[in-house]
C-alpha atoms as a PDB file:
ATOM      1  CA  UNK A   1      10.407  26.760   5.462  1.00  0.00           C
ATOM      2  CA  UNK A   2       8.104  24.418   4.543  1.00  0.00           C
ATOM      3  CA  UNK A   3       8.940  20.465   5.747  1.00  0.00           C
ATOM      4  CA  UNK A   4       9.515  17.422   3.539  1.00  0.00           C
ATOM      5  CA  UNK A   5       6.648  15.035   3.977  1.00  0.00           C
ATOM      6  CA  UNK A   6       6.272  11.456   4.250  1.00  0.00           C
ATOM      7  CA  UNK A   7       3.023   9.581   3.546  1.00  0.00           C
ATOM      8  CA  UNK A   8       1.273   6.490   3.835  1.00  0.00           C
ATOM      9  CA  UNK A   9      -1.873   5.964   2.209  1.00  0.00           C
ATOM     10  CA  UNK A  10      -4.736   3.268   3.289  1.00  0.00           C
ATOM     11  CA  UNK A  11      -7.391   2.527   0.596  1.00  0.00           C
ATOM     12  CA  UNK A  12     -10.974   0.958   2.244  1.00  0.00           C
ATOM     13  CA  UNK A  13     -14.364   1.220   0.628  1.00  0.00           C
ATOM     14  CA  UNK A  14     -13.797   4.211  -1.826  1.00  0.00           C
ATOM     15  CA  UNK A  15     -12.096   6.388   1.052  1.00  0.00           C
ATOM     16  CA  UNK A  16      -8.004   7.121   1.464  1.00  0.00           C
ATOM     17  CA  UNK A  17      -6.216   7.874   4.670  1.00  0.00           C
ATOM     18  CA  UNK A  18      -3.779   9.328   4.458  1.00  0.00           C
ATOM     19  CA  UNK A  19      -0.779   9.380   6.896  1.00  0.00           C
ATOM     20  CA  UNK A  20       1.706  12.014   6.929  1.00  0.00           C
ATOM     21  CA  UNK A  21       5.165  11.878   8.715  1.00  0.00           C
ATOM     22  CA  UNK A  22       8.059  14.584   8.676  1.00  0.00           C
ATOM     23  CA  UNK A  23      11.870  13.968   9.937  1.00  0.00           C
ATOM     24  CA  UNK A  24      10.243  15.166  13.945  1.00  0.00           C
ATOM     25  CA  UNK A  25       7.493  12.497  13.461  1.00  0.00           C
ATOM     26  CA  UNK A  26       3.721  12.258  12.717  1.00  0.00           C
ATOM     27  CA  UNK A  27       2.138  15.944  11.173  1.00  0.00           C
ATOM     28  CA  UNK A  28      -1.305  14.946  10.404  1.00  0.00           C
ATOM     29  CA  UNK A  29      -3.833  12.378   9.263  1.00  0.00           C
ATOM     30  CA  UNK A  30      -6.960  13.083   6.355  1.00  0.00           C
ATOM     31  CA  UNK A  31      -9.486  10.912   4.504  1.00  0.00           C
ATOM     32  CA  UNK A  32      -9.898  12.175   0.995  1.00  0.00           C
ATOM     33  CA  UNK A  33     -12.421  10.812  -1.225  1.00  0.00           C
ATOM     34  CA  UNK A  34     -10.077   9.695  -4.301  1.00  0.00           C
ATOM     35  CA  UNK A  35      -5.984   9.389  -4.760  1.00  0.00           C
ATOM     36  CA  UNK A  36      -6.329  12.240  -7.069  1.00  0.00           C
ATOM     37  CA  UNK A  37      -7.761  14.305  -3.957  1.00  0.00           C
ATOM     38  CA  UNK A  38      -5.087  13.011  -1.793  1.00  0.00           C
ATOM     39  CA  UNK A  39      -2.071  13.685  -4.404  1.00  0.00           C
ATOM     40  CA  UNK A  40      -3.507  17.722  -4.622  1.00  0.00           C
ATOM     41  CA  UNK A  41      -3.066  18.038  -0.663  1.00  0.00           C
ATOM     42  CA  UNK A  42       0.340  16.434  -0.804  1.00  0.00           C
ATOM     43  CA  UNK A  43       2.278  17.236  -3.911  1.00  0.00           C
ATOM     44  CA  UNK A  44       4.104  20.004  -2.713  1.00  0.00           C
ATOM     45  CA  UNK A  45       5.925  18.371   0.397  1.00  0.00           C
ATOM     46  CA  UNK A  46       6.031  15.206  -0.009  1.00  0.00           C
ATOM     47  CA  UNK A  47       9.548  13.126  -0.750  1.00  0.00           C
ATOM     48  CA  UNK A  48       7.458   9.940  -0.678  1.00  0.00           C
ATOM     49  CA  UNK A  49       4.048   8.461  -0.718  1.00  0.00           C
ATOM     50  CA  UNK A  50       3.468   5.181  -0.151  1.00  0.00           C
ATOM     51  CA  UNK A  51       0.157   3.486  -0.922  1.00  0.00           C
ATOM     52  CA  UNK A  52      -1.609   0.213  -0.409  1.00  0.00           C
ATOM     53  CA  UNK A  53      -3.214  -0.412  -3.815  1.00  0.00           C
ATOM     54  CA  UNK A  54      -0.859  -2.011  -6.521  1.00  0.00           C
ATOM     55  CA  UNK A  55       0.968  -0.018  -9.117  1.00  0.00           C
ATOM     56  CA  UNK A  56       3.007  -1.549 -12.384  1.00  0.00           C
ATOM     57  CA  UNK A  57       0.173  -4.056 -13.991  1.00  0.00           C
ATOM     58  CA  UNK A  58       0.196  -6.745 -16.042  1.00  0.00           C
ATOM     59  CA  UNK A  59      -1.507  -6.189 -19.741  1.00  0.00           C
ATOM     60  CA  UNK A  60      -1.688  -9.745 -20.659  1.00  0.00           C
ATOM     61  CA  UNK A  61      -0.014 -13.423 -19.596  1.00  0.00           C
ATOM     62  CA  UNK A  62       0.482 -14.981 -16.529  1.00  0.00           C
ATOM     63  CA  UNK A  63      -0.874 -12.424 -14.422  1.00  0.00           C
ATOM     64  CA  UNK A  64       1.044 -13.179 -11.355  1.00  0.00           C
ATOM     65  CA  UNK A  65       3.615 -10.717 -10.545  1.00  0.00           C
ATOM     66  CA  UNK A  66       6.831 -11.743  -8.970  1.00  0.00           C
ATOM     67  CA  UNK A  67       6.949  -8.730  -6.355  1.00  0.00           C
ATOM     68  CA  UNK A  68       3.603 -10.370  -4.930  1.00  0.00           C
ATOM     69  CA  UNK A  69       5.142 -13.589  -5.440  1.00  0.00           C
ATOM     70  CA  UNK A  70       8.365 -12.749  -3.290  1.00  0.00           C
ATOM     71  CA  UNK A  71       5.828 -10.679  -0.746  1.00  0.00           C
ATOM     72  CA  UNK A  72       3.840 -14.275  -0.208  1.00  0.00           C
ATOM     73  CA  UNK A  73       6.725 -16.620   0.283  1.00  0.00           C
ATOM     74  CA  UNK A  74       7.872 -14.149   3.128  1.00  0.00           C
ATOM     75  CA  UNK A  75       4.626 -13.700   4.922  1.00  0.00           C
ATOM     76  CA  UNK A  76       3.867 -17.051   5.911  1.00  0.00           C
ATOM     77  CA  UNK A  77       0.187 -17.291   7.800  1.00  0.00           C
ATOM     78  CA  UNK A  78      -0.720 -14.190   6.228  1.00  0.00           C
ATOM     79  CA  UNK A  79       0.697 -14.075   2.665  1.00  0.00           C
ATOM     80  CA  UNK A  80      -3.112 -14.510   1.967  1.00  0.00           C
ATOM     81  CA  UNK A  81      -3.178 -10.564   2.523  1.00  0.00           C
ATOM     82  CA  UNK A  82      -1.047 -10.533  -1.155  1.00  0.00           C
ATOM     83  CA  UNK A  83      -3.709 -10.600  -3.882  1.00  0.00           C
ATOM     84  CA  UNK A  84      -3.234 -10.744  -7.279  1.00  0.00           C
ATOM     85  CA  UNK A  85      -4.973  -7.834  -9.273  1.00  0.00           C
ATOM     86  CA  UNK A  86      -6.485  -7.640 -12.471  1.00  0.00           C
ATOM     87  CA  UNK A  87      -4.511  -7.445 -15.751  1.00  0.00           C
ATOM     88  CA  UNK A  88      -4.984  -3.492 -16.529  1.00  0.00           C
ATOM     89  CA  UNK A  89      -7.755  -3.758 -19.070  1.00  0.00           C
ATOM     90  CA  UNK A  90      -9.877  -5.750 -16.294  1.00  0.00           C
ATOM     91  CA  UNK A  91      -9.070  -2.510 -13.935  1.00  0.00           C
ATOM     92  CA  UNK A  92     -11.541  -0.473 -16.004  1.00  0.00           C
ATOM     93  CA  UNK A  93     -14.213  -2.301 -16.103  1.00  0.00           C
ATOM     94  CA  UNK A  94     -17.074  -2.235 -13.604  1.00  0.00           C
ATOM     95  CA  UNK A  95     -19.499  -5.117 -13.372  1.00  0.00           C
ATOM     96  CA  UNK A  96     -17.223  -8.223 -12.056  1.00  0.00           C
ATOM     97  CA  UNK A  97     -18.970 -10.159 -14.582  1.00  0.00           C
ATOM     98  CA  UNK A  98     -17.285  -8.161 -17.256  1.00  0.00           C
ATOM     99  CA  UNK A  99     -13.867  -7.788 -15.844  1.00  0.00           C
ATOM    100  CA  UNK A 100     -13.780 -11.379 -15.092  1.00  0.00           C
ATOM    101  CA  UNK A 101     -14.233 -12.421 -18.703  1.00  0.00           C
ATOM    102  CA  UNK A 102     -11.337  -9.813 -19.904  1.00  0.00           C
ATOM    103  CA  UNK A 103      -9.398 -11.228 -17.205  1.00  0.00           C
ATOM    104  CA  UNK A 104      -9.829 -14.537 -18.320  1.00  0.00           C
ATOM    105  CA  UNK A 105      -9.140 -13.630 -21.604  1.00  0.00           C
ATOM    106  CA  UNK A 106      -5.764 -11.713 -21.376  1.00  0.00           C
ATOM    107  CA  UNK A 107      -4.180 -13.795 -18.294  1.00  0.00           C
ATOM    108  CA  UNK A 108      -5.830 -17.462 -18.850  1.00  0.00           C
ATOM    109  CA  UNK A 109      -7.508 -17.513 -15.604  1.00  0.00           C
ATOM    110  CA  UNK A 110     -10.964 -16.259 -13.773  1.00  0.00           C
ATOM    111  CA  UNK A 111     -10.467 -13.325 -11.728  1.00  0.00           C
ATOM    112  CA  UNK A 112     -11.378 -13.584  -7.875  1.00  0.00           C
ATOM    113  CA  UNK A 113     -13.577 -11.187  -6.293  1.00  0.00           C
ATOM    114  CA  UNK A 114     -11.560  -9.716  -3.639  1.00  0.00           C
ATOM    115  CA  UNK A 115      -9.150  -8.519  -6.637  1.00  0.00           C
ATOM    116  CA  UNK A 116     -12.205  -7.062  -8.399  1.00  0.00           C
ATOM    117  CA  UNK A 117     -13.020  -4.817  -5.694  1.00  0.00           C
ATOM    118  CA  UNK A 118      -9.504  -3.153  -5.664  1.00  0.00           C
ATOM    119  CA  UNK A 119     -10.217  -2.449  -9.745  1.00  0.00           C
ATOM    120  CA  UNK A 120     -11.226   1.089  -9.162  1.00  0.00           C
ATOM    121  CA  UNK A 121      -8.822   2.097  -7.194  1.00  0.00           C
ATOM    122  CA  UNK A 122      -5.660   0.405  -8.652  1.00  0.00           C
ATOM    123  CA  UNK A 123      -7.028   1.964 -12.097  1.00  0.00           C
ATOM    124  CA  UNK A 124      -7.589   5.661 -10.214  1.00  0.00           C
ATOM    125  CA  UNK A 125      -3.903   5.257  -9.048  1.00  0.00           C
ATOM    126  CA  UNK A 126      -2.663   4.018 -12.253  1.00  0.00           C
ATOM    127  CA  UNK A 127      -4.665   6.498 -14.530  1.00  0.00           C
ATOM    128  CA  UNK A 128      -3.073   9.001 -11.738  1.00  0.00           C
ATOM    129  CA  UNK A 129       0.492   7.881 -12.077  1.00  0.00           C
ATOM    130  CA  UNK A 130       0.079   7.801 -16.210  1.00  0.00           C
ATOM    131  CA  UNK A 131      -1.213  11.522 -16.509  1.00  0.00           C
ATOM    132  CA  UNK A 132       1.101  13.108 -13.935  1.00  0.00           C
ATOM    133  CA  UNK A 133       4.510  12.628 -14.290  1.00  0.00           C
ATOM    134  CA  UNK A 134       5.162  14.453 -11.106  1.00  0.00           C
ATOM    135  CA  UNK A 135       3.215  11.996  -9.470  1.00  0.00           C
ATOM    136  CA  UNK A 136       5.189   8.885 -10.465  1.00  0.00           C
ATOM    137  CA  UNK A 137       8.257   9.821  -8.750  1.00  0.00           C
ATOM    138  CA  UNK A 138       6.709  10.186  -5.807  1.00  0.00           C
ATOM    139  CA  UNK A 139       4.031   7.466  -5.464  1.00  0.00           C
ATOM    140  CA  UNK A 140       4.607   3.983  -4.371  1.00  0.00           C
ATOM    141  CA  UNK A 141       2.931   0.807  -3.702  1.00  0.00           C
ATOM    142  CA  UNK A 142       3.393  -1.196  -0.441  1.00  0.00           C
ATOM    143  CA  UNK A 143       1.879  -4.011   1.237  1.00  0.00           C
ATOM    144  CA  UNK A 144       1.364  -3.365   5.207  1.00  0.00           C
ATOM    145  CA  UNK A 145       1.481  -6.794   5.412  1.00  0.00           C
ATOM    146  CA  UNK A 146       4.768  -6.880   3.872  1.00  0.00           C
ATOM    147  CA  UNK A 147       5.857  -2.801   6.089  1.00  0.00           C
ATOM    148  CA  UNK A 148       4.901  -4.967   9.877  1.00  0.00           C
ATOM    149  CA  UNK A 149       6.566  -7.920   8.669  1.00  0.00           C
ATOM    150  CA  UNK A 150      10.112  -6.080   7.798  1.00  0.00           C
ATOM    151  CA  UNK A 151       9.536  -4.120  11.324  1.00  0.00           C
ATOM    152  CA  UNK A 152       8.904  -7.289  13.135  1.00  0.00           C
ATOM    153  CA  UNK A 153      11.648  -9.645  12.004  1.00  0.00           C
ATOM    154  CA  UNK A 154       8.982 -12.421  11.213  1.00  0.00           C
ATOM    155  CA  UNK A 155       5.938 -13.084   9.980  1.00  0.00           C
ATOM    156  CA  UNK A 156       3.107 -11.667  12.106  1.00  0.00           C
ATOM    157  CA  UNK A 157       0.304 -14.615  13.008  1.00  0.00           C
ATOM    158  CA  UNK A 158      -3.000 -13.200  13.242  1.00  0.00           C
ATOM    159  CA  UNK A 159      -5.519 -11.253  10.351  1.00  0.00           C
ATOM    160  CA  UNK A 160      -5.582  -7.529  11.794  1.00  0.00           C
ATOM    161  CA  UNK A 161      -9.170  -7.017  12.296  1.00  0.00           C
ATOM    162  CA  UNK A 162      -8.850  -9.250  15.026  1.00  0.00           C
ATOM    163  CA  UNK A 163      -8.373  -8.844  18.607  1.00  0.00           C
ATOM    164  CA  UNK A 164      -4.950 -10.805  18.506  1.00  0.00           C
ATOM    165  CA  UNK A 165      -4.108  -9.287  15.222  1.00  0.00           C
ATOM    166  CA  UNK A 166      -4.698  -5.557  16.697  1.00  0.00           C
ATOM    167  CA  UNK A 167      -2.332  -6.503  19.666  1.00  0.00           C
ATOM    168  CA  UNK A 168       0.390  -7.595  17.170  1.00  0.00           C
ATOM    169  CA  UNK A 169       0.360  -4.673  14.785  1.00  0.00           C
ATOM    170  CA  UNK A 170       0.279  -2.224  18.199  1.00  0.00           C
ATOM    171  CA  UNK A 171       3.210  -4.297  19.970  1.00  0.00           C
ATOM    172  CA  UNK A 172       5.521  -3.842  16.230  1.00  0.00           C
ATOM    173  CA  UNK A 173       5.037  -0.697  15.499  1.00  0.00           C
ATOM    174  CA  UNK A 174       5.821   0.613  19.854  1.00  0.00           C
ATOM    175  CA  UNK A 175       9.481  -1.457  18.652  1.00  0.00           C
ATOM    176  CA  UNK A 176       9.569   0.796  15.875  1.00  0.00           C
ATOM    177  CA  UNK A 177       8.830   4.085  17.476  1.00  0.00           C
ATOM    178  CA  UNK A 178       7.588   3.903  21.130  1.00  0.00           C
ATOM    179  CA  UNK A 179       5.243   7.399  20.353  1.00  0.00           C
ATOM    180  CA  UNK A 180       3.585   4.762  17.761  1.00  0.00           C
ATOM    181  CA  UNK A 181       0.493   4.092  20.389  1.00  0.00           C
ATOM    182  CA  UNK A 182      -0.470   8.209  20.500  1.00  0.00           C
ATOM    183  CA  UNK A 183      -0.078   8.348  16.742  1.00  0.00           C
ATOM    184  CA  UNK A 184      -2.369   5.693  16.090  1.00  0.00           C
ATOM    185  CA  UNK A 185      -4.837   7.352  19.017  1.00  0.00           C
ATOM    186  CA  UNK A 186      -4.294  10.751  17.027  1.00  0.00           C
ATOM    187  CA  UNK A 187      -4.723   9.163  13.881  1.00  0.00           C
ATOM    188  CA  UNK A 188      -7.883   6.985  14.670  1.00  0.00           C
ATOM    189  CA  UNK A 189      -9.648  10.540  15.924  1.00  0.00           C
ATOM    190  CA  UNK A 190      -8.719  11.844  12.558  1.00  0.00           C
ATOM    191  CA  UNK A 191     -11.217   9.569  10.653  1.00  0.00           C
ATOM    192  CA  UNK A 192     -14.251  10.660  13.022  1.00  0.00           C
ATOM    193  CA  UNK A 193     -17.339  10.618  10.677  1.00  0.00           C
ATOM    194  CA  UNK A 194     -15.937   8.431   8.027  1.00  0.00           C
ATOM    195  CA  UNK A 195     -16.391   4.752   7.429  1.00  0.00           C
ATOM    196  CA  UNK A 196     -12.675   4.106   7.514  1.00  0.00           C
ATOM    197  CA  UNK A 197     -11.871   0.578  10.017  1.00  0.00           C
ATOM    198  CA  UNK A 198      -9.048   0.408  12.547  1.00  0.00           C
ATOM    199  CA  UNK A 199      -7.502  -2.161  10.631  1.00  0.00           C
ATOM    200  CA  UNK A 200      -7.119   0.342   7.458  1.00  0.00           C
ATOM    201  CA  UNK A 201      -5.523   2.897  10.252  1.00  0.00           C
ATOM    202  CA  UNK A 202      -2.969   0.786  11.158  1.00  0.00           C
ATOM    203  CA  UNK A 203      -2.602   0.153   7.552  1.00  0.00           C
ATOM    204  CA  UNK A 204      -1.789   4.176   6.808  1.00  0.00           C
ATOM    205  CA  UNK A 205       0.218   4.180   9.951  1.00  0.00           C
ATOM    206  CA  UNK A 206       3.030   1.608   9.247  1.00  0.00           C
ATOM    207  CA  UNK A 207       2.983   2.531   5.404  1.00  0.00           C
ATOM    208  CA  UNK A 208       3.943   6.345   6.714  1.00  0.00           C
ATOM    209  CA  UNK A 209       6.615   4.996   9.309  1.00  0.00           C
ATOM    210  CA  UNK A 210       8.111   2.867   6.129  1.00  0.00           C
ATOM    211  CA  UNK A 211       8.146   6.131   3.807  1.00  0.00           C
ATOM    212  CA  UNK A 212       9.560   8.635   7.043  1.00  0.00           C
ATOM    213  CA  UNK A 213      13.586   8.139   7.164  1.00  0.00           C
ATOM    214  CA  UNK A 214      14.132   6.165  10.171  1.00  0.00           C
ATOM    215  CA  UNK A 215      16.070   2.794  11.272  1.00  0.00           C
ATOM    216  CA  UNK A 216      16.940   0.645   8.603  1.00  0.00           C
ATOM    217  CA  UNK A 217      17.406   1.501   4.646  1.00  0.00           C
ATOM    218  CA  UNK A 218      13.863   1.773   1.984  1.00  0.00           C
ATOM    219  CA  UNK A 219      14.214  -1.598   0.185  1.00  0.00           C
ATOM    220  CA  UNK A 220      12.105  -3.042  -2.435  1.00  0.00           C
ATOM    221  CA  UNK A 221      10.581  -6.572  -3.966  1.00  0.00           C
ATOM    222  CA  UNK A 222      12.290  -7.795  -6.324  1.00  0.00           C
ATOM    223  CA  UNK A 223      15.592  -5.955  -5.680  1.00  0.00           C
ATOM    224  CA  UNK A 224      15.995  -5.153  -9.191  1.00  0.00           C
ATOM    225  CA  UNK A 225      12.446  -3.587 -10.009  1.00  0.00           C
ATOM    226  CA  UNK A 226      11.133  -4.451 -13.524  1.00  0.00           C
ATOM    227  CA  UNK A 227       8.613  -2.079 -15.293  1.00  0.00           C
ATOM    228  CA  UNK A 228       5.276  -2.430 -16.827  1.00  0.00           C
ATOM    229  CA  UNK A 229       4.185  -1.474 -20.650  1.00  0.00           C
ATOM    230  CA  UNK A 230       3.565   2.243 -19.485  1.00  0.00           C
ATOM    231  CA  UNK A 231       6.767   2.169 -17.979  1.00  0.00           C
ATOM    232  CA  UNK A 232       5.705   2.181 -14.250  1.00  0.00           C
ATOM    233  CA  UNK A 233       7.648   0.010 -11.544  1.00  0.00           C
ATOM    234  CA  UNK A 234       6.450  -3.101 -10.358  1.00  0.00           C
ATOM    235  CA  UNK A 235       7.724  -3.450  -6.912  1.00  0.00           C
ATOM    236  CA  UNK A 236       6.408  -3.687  -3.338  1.00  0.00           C
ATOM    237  CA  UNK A 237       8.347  -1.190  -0.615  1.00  0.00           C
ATOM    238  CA  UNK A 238       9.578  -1.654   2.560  1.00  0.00           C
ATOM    239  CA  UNK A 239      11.883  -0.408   5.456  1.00  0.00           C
ATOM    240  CA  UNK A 240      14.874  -2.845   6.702  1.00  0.00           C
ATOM    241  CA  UNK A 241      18.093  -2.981   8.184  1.00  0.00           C
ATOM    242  CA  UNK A 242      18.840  -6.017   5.996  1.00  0.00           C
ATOM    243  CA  UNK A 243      17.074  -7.064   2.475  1.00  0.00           C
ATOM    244  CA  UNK A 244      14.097  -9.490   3.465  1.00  0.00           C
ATOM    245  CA  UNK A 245      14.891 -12.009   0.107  1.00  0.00           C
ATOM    246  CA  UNK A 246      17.242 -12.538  -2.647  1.00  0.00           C
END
């Protein structure tokens, strides 16, 4: 009998991690070179996938959504980890130049450079999530920021790719599950040979513990998810024994 699955997925410099957790505990970790790639080796056990990269965009307005919003009032020193992406159309495009300008023109403001270089792979996951309706039931966006900050009751202090910020992310996730230090060990060995930093393992790690069942109930930002103009939600995910806002 084959297991139900639980994933979290870490996007860095065109390569995914990907995390996977059943109801025992960790099963395995894999880079894959797109979210397509990553969906093929998963779709038949998992329950839920949770991913890093933003899903539900905005087509045109004020381009802030309130999920991020919500996510950056609640994250204190670090809700600069919450970026805005680009309106969808901007997602497509791929010269920052370009993408700024239809940026600019559907939402009313420049677009900043460390949302551009998401755009491929928030448009990979929502081209994904568009053309496979399998798919959309079962992939979801979180923010580790927003995962360690619902395991550690407050906001955490320092940027992860830090010495101090390492030590923080290692000391939550041991209070969430005290086999967390071997998984990250395990899971750090599985990206031997790829460009993929500690910081994005981590990343995989804590989305994965938030999609496995565990202590505390899956929650989401804004409670009461709104959808986009194709219909897809646009929330942020989490794990929590109470609701972290409204």
């Amino acid at each position: 009998m084959v297991e139900d699955r639980y994933v979290g997925v870490a996007y860095r410099a065109e390569s995914w991690l990907a995390v996977s957790f059943t109801e025992a505990g960790y099963e395995e970790a894999a880079v894959f070179d797109g979210i397509g790639d990553c969906w093929a080796a998963h779709e038949e056990e998992s329950r839920l996938l949770l991913v890093d990269v933003p899903i539900g965009l905005v087509e045109s307005g004020d381009p802030v959504r309130r999920c991020d919003a919500l996510a950056r009032e609640l994250l204190g020193p670090r809700s600069g980890a919450v970026v805005d992406p680009p309106v969808r159309e901007a997602t497509r495009k791929r010269r920052y130049s370009t993408a700024n300008r239809v940026h600019e023109r559907k939402a009313g403001e420049g677009l900043s450079e460390t949302a551009f270089e998401r755009s491929d792979a928030i448009a990979m996951c929502d081209e994904l999530l568009q053309e496979v309706p399998e798919a959309a039931t079962v992939v979801r966006s979180a923010r580790p920021e927003l995962c360690f900050r619902a395991f550690a009751g407050d906001p955490l202090e320092h940027d992860a790719t830090t010495a101090a910020g390492y030590a923080e992310r290692m000391r939550t996730l041991a209070r969430q599950d005290r086999d967390a230090p071997p998984v990250v060990q395990k899971v750090a060995e599985a990206t031997a040979g790829h460009d993929v930093p500690v910081a994005a393992v981590l990343d995989a790690v804590v989305l994965a513990y938030t999609a496995a069942p565990g202590g505390g109930e899956l929650r989401t930002l804004p409670a009461e998810v709104p959808t986009d103009a194709s219909g897809l939600p646009v929330e942020l995910v989490y794990r929590a024994a109470t609701p972290l806002s409204e």
